[in-house]
Protein backbone atom coordinates (compact mmCIF):
# COMPACT_ATOMS: atom_id res chain seq x y z
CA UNK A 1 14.89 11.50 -4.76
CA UNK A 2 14.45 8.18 -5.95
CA UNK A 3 13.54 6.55 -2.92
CA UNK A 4 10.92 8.70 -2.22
CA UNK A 5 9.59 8.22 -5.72
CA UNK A 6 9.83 4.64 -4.38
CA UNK A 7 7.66 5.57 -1.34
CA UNK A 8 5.04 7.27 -2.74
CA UNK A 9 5.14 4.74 -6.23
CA UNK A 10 4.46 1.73 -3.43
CA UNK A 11 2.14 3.26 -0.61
CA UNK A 12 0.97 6.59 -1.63
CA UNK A 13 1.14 6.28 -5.68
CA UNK A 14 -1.44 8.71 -7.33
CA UNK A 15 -4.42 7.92 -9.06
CA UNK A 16 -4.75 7.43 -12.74
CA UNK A 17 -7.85 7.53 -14.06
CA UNK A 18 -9.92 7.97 -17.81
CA UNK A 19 -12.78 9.84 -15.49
CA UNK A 20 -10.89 12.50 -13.70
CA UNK A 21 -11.65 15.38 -11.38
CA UNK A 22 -10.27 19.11 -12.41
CA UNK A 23 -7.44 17.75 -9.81
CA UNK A 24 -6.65 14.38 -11.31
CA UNK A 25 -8.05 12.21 -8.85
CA UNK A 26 -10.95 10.13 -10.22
CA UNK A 27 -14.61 10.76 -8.88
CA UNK A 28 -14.87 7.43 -7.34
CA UNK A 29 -12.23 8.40 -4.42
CA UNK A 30 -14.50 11.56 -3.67
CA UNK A 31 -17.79 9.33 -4.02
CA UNK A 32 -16.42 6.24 -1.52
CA UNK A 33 -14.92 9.22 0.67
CA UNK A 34 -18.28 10.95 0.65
CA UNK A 35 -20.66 7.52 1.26
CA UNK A 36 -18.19 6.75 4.18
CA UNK A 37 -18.37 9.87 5.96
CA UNK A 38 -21.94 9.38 5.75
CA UNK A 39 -22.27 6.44 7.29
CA UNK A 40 -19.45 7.46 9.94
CA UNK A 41 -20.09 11.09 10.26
CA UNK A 42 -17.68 11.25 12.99
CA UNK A 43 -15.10 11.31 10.17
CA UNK A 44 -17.14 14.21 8.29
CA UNK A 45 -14.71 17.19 9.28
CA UNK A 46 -11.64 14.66 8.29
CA UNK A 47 -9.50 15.38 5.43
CA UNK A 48 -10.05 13.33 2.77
CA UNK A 49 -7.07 10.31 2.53
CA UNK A 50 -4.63 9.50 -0.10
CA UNK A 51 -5.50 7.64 -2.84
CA UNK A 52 -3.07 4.85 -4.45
CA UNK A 53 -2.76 1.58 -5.51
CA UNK A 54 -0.41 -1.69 -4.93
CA UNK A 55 2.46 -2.16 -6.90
CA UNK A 56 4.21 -0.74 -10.12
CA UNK A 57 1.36 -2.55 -13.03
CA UNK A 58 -2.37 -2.71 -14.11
CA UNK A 59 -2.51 -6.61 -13.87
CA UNK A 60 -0.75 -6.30 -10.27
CA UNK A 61 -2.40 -3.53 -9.01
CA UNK A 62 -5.59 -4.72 -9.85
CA UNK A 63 -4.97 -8.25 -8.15
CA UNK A 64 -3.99 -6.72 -4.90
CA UNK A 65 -6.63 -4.40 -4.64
CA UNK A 66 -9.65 -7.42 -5.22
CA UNK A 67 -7.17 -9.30 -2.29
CA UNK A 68 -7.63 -5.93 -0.20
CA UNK A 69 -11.85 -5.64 -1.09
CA UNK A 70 -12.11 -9.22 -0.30
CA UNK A 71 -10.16 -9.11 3.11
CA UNK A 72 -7.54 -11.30 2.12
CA UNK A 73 -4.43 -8.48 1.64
CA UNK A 74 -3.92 -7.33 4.81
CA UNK A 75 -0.51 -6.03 5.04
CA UNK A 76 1.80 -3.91 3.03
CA UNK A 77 5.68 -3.79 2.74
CA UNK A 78 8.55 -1.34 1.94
CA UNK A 79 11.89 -0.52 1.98
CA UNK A 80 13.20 1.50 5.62
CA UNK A 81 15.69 2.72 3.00
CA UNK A 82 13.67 4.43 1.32
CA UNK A 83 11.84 6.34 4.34
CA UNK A 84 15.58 7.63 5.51
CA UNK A 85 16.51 8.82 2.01
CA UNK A 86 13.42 10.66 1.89
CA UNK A 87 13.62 12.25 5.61
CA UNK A 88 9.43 10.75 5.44
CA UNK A 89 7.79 9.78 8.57
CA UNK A 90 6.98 6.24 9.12
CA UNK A 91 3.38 5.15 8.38
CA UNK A 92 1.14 6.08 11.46
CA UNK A 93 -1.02 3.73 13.38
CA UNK A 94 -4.62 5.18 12.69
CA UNK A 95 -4.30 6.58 9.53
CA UNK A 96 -6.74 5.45 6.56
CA UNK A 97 -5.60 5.13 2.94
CA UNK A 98 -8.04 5.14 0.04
CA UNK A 99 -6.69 1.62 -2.44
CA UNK A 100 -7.65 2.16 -5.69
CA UNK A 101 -6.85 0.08 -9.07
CA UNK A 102 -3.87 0.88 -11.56
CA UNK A 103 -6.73 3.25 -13.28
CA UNK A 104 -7.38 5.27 -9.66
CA UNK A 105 -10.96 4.06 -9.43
CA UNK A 106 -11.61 3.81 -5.70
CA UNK A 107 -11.65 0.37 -3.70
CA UNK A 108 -11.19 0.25 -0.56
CA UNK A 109 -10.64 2.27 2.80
CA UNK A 110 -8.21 0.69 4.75
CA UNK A 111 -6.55 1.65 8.26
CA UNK A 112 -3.25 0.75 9.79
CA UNK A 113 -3.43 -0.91 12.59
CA UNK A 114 0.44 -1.64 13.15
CA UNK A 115 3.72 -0.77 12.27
CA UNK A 116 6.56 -2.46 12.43
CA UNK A 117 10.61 -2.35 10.95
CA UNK A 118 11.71 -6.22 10.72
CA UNK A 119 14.62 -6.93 8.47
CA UNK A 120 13.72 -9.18 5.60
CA UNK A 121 14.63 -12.42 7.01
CA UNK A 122 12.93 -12.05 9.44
CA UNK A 123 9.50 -11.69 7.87
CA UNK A 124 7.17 -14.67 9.86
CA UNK A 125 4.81 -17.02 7.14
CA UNK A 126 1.96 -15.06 9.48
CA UNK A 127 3.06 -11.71 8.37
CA UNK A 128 3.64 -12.79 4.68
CA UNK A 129 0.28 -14.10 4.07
CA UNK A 130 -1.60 -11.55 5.50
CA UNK A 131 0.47 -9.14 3.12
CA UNK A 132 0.38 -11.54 0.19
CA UNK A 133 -3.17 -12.59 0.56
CA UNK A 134 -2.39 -16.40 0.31
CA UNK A 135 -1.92 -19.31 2.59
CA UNK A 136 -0.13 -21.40 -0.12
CA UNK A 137 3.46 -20.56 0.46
CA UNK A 138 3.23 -17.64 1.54
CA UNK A 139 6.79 -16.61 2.79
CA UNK A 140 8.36 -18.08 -0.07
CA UNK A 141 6.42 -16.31 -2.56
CA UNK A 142 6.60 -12.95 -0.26
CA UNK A 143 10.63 -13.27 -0.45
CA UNK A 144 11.05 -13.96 -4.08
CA UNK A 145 8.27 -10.66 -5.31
CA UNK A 146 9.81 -8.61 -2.62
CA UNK A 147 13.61 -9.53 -3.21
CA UNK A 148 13.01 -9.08 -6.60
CA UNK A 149 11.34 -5.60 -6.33
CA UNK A 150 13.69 -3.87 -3.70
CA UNK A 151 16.58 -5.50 -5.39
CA UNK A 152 15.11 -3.52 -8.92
CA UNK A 153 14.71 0.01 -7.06
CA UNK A 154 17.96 -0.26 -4.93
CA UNK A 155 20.21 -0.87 -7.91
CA UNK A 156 18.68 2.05 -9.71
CA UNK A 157 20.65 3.68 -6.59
CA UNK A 158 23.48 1.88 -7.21
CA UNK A 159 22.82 -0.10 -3.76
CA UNK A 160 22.60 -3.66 -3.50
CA UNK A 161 20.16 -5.86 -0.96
CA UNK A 162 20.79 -7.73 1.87
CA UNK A 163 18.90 -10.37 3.82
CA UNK A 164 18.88 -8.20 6.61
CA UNK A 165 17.76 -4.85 5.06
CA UNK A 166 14.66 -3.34 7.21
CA UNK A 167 11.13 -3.73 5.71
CA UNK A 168 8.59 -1.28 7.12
CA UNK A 169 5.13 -3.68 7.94
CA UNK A 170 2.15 -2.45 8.03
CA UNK A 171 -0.83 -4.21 8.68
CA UNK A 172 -3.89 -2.63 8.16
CA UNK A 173 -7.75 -3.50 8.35
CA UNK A 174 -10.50 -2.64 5.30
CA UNK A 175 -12.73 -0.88 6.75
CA UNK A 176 -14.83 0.20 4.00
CA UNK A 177 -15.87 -1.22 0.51
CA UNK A 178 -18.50 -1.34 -2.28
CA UNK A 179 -19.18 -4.03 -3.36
């Protein structure tokens, strides 16, 4: 259960918010939902997507998501592990994701574009800095936050890494912001 507390902490976290709907998600997800459906009204009879945010922190959280609105965070990365514990589907190519900040106040829209499982060294510079959102040392800075962080939520499981553990990459597009 763990892992896919794992999942959904890292890609599909919920919102937290101080200006909350009867349903806990904050207004601002329904508002940037609502102004781009209007804009794209072939969307207008989609479901709303989930809201989360980067990482497991406000100062985190917050980072990634200004990387995200400013087109530099491109890419995302977790644990195959914790996909198979949870019996989850992989991400899907298509599907749009509403980033908000640690306090659930909307974004971003962003849409996968790919998915791949590459075991962690593996990971190409190219990859890391379009999921780090830097092109100074990218895949050495990728390695040590995400050997760090799966090494943290697979020992909780009594599980240790390994250099060749499978990351799920996603690379994904922002498609919507307002700035």
């Amino acid at each position: 259960m763990r892992y896919f507390s794992m999942i959904t902490f890292l890609l599909l976290v919920g919102c937290k918010s101080e200006i909350k709907t009867e349903n806990g998600i904050d207004k601002s997800v329904y508002e940037m939902w609502n102004n781009f459906i209007e804009v794209n009204p072939k969307y207008q009879n989609t479901e709303m997507p989930e809201a989360w945010y980067f990482h497991n922190n406000m100062e985190d959280a917050n980072r990634l998501a200004a990387l995200v609105v400013n087109g530099k965070k491109k890419a995302g990365s977790g644990l195959y592990a914790w996909y198979e514990h949870a019996n989850a589907d992989l991400p899907k190519i298509g599907t749009k994701h509403i980033i908000t900040d640690f306090n659930g106040r909307a974004q971003a829209i962003i849409e996968i574009k790919t998915v791949d499982t590459i075991p962690f060294n593996q990971i190409s510079e190219e990859y890391a800095e379009m999921d780090m959102g830097t092109n100074i040392e990218p895949l050495k800075k990728w390695k040590k936050a995400h050997w760090e962080f799966f090494t943290s939520t697979l020992e909780e499981n009594g599980q240790k890494p390994s250099e060749d553990m499978l990351v799920v990459c996603e690379r994904f597009e922002t498609i919507w912001t307002e700035k």
